[in-house]
C-alpha atoms as a PDB file:
ATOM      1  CA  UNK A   1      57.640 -13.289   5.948  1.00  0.00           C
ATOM      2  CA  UNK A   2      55.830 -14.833   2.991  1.00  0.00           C
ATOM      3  CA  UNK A   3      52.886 -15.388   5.217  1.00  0.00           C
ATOM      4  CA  UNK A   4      52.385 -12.288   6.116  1.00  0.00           C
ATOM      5  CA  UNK A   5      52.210 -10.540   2.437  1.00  0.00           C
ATOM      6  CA  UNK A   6      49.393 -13.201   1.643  1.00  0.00           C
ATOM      7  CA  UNK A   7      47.062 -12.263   4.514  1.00  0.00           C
ATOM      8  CA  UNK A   8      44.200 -10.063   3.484  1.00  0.00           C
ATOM      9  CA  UNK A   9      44.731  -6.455   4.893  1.00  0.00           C
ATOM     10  CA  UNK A  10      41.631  -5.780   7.925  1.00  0.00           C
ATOM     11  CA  UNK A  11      40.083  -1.760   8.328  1.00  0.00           C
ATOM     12  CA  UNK A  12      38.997  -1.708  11.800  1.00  0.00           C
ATOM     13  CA  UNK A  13      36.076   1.321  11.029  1.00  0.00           C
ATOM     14  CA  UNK A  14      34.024   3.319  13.916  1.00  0.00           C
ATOM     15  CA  UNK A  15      30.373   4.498  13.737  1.00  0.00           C
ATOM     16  CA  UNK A  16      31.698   7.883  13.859  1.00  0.00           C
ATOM     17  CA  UNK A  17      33.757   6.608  10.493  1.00  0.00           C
ATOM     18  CA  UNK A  18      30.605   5.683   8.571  1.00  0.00           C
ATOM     19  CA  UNK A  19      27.406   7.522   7.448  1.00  0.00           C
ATOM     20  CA  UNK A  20      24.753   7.170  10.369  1.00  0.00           C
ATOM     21  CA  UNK A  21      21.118   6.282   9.738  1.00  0.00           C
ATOM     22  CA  UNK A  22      18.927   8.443   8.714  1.00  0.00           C
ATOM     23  CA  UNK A  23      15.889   9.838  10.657  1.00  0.00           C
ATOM     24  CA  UNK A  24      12.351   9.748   8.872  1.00  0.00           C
ATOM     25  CA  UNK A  25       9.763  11.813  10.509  1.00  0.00           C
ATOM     26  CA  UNK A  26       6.598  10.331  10.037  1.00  0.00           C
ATOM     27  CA  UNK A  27       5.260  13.188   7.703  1.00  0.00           C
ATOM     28  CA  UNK A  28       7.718  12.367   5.285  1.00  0.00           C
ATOM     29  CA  UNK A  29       7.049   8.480   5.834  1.00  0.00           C
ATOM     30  CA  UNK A  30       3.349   9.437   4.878  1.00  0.00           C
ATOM     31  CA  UNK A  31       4.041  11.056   2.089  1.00  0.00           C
ATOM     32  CA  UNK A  32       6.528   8.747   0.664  1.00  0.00           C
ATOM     33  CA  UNK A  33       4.004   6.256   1.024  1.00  0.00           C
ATOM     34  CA  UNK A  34       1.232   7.755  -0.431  1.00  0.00           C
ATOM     35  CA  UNK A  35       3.280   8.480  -3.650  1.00  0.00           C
ATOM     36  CA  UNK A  36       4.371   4.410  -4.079  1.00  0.00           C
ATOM     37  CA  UNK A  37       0.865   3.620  -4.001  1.00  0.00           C
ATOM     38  CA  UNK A  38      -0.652   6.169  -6.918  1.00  0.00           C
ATOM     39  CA  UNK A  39      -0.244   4.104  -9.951  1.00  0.00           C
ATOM     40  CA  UNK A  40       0.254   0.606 -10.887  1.00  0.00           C
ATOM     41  CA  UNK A  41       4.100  -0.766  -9.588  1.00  0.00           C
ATOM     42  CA  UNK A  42       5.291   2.315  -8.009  1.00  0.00           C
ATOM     43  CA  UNK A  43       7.393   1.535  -5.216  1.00  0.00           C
ATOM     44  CA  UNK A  44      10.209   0.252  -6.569  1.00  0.00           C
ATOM     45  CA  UNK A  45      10.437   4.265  -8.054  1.00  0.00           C
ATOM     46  CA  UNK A  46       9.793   5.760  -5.340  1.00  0.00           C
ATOM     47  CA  UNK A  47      12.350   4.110  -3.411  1.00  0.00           C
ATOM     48  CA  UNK A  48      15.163   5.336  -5.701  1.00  0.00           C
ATOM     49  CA  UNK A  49      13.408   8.422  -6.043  1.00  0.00           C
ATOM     50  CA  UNK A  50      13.561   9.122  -2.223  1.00  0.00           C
ATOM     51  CA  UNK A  51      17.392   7.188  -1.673  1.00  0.00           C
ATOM     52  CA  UNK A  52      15.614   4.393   0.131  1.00  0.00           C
ATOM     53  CA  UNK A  53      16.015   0.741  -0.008  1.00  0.00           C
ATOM     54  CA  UNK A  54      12.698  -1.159  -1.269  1.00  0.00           C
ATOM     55  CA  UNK A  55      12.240  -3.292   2.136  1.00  0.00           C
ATOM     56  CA  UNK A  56      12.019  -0.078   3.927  1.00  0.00           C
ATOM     57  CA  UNK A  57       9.317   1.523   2.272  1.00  0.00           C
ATOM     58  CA  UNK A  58       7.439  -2.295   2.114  1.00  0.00           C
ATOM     59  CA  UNK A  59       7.938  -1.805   5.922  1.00  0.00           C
ATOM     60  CA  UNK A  60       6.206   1.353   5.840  1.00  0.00           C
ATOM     61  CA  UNK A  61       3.564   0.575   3.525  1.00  0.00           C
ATOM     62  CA  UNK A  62       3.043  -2.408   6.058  1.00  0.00           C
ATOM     63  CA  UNK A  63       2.831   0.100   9.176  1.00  0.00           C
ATOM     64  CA  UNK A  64       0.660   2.093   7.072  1.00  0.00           C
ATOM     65  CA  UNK A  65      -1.617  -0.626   5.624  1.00  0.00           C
ATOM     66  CA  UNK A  66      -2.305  -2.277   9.927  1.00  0.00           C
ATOM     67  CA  UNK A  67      -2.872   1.679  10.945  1.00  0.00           C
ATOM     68  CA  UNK A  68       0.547   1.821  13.061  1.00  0.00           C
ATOM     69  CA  UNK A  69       1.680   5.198  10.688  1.00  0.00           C
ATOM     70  CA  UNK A  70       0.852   8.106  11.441  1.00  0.00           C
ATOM     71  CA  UNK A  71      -2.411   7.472  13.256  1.00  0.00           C
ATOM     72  CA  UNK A  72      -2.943  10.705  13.963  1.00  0.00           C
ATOM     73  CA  UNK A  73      -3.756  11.563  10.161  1.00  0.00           C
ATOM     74  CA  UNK A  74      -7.346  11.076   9.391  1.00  0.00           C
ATOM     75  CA  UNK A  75      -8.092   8.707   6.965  1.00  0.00           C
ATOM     76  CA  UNK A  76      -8.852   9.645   3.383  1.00  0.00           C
ATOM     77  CA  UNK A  77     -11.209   8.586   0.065  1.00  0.00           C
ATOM     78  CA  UNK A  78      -9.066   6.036  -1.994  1.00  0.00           C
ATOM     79  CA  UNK A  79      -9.830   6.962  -5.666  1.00  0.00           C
ATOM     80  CA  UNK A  80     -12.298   4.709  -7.610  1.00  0.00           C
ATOM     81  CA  UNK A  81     -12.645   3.697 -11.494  1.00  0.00           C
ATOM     82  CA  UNK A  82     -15.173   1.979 -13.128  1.00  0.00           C
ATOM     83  CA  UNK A  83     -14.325  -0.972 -15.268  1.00  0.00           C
ATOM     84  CA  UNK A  84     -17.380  -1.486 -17.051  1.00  0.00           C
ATOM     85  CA  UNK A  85     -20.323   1.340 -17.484  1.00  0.00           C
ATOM     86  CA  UNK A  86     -23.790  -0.638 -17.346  1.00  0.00           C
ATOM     87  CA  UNK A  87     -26.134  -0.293 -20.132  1.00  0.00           C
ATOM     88  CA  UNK A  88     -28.288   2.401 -20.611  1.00  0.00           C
ATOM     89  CA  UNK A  89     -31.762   1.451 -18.929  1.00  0.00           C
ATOM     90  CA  UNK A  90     -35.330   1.473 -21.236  1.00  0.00           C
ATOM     91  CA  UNK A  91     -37.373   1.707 -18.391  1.00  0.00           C
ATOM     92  CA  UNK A  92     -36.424   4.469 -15.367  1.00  0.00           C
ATOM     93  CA  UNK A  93     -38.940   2.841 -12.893  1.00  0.00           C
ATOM     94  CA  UNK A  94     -37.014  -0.569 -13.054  1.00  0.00           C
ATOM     95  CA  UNK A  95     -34.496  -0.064  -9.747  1.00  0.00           C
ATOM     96  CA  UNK A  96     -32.827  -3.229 -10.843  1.00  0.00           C
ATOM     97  CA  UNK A  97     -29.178  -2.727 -12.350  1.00  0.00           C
ATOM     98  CA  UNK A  98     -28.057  -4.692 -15.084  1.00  0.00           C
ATOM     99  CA  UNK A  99     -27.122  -8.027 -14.287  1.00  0.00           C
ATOM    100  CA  UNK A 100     -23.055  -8.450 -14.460  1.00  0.00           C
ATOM    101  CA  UNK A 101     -22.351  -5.593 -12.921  1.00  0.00           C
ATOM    102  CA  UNK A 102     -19.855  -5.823  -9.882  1.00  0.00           C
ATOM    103  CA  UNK A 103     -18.284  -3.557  -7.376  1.00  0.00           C
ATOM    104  CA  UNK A 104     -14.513  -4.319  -6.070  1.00  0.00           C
ATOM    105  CA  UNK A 105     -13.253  -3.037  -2.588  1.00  0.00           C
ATOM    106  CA  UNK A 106      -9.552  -2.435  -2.029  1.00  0.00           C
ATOM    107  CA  UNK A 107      -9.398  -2.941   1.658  1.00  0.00           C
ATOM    108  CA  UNK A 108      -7.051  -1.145   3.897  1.00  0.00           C
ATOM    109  CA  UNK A 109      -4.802  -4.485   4.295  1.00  0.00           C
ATOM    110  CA  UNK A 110      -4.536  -5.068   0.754  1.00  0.00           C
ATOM    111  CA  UNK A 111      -6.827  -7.958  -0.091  1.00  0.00           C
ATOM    112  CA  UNK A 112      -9.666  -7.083  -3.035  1.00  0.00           C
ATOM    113  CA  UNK A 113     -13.400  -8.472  -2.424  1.00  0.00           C
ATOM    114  CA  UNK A 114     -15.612  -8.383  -5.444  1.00  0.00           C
ATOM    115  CA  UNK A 115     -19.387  -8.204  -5.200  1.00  0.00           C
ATOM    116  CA  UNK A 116     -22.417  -7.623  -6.981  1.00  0.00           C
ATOM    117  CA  UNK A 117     -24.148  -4.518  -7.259  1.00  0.00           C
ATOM    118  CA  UNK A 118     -27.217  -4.988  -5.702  1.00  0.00           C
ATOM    119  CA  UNK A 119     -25.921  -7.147  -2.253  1.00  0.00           C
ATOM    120  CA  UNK A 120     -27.534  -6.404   0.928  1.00  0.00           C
ATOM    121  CA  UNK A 121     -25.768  -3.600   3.164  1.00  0.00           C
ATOM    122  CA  UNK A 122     -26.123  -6.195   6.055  1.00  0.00           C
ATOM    123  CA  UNK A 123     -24.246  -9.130   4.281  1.00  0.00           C
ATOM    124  CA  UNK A 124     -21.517  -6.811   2.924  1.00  0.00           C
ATOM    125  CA  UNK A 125     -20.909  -5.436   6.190  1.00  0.00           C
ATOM    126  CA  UNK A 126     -20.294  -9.442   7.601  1.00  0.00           C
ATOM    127  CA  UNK A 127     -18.542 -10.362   4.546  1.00  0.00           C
ATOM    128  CA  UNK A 128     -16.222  -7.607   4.932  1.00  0.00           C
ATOM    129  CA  UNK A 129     -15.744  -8.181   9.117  1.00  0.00           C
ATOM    130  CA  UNK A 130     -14.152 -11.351   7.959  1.00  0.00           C
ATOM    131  CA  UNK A 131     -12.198 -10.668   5.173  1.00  0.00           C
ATOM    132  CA  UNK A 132     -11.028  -7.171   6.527  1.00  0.00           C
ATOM    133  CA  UNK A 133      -9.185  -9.678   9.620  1.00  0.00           C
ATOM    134  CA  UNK A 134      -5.313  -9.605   9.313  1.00  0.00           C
END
C-alpha cells in the first residue's frame, strides 16, 4: 500500500484537452517580420509583442531572408544612412570623391559587403554574385 502513495500521479491529456497551434497567414508572417527587423535588436520584442516564441520568428525571418515568404509580395527599398558625409569639394569639375569614403550593402541573406565609392559597376556586380551565394 505504501508503494502506491509514493508513485507520482500520471494525467493522460488529449489534443482536444490542450490549446491547438495556431495558424499564421502569411500576411501577418510578413508583417511580423518586417517589424523585428526596423531597428537595432528587435526580434526578441516583437516576439513577445506578437505571443510568439523567438525560434519561430528566426524561422520566418529565415524563409523571408532565402525568398520562400510570401513570394508573391514585391520586393521593397531597404532604408539607407550615411555614416560619414564626405567633405565639401573646392573644385566642382573634379568627379573624383574623397578618398575614404565607402558604401556598405546589406544583402538579402544577411551578410554586409563594404566597398569603395568609386568601384566599377562590372566588379561590384561579380563581387556581389559570389558573396550574395547562400
Amino acid at each position: 500500500m505504501s508503494d502506491f502513495i509514493n508513485r507520482p500521479q500520471i494525467e493522460v491529456r488529449s489534443a482536444a484537452d490542450g490549446d491547438r497551434r495556431r495558424f499564421w497567414p502569411d500576411d501577418d508572417k510578413l508583417r511580423i517580420v518586417e517589424e523585428s527587423l526596423i531597428g537595432h535588436r528587435q526580434a526578441a520584442a516583437t516576439a513577445r509583442r506578437h505571443g510568439i516564441c523567438r525560434p519561430l520568428l528566426t524561422t520566418w525571418r529565415r524563409q523571408y531572408r532565402n525568398g520562400e515568404l510570401g513570394s508573391s509580395r514585391p520586393v521593397s527599398f531597404a532604408p539607407a544612412t550615411v555614416t560619414k558625409a564626405p567633405a565639401p569639394q573646392t573644385n566642382s569639375a573634379d568627379p573624383c570623391p574623397p578618398r575614404g569614403c565607402q558604401v556598405e550593402i546589406a544583402l538579402p541573406n544577411g551578410r554586409r559587403v563594404t566597398v569603395p565609392v568609386g568601384v566599377e559597376p562590372e566588379a561590384l556586380a561579380r563581387i556581389l554574385a559570389v558573396v550574395d551565394r547562400q
